[in-house]
C-alpha atoms as a PDB file:
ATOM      1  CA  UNK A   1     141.915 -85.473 190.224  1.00  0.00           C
ATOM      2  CA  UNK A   2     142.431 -84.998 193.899  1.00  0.00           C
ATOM      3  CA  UNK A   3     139.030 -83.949 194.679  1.00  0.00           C
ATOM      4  CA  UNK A   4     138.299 -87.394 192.865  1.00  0.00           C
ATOM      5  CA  UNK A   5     140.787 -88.951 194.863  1.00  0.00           C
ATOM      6  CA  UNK A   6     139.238 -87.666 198.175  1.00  0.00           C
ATOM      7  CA  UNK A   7     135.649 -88.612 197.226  1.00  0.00           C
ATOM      8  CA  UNK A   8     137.210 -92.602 196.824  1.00  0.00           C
ATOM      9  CA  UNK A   9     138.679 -92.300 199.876  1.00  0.00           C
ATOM     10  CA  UNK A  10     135.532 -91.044 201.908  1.00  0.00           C
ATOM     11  CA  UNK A  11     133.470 -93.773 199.968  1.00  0.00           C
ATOM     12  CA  UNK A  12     135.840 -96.721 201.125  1.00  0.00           C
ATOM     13  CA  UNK A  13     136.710 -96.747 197.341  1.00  0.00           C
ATOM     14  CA  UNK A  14     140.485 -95.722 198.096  1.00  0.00           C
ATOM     15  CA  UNK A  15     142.825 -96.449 200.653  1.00  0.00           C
ATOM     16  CA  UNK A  16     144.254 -93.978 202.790  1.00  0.00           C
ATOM     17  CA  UNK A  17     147.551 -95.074 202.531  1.00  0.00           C
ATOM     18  CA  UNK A  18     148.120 -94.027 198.800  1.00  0.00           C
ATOM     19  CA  UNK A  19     148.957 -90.332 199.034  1.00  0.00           C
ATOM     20  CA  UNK A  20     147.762 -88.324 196.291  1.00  0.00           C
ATOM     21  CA  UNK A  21     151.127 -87.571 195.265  1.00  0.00           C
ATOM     22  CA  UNK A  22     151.522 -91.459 194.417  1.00  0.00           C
ATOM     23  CA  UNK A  23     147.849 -91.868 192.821  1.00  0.00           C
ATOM     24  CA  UNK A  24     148.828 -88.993 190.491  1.00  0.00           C
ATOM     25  CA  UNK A  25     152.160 -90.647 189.659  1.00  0.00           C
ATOM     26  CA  UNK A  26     150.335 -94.076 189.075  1.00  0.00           C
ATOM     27  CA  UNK A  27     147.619 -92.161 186.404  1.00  0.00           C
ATOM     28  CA  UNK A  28     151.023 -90.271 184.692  1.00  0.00           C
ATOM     29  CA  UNK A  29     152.481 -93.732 184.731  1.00  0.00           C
ATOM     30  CA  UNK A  30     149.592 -95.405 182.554  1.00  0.00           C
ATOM     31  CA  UNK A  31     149.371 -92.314 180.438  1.00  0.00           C
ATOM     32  CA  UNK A  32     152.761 -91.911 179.499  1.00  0.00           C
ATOM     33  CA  UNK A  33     153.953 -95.184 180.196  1.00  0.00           C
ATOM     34  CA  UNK A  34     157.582 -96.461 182.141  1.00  0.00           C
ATOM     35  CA  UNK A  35     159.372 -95.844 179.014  1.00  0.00           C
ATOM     36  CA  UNK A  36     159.807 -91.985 180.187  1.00  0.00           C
ATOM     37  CA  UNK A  37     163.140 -91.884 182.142  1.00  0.00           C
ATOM     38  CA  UNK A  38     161.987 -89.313 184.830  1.00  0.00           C
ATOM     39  CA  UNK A  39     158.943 -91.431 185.836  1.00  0.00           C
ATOM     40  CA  UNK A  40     160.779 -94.628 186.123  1.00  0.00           C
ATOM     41  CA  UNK A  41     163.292 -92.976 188.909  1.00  0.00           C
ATOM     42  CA  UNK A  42     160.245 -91.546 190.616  1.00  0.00           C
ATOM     43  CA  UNK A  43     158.381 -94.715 190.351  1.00  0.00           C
ATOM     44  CA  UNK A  44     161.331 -96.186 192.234  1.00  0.00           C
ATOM     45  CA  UNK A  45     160.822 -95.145 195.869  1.00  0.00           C
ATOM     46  CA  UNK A  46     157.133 -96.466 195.131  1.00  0.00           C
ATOM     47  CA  UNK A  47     158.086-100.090 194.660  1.00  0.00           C
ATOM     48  CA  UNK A  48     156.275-101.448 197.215  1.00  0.00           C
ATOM     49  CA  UNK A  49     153.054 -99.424 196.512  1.00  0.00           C
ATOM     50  CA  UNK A  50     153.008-100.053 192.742  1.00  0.00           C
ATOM     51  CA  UNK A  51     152.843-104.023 193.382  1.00  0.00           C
ATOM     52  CA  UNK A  52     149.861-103.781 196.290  1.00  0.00           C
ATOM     53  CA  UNK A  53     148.357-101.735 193.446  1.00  0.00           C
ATOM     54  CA  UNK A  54     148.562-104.034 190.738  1.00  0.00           C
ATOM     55  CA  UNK A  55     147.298-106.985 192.871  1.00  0.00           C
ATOM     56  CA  UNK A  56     145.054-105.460 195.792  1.00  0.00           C
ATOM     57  CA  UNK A  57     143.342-102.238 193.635  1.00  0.00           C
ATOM     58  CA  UNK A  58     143.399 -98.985 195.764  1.00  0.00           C
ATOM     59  CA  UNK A  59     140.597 -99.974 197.958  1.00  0.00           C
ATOM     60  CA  UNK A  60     141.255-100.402 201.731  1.00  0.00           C
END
């Protein structure tokens, strides 16, 4: 996944300002959804990133 993640961000695709530590959260958060108490606290400190996300995309 990060190698995918580096590729989008060479080809404009992704922003540099989601870390792959958040882009990997994001993908665990659609997989196993909110409802999982250990990915809702970490999905916490990535408020702000999570709504840019939802209405921008991850491109730049």
């Amino acid at each position: 996944m990060k190698t995918l993640f580096q590729q989008g961000r060479k080809e404009g695709a992704i922003s540099s300002k989601y870390t792959d530590e958040f882009l990997l959260l994001y993908f665990q958060c659609l997989v196993e959804g909110f409802s999982q108490p250990h990915i809702y606290q970490q999905a916490l400190a990535y408020t702000k990133e999570w709504s840019e996300v939802v209405l921008k995309g991850f491109a730049p």
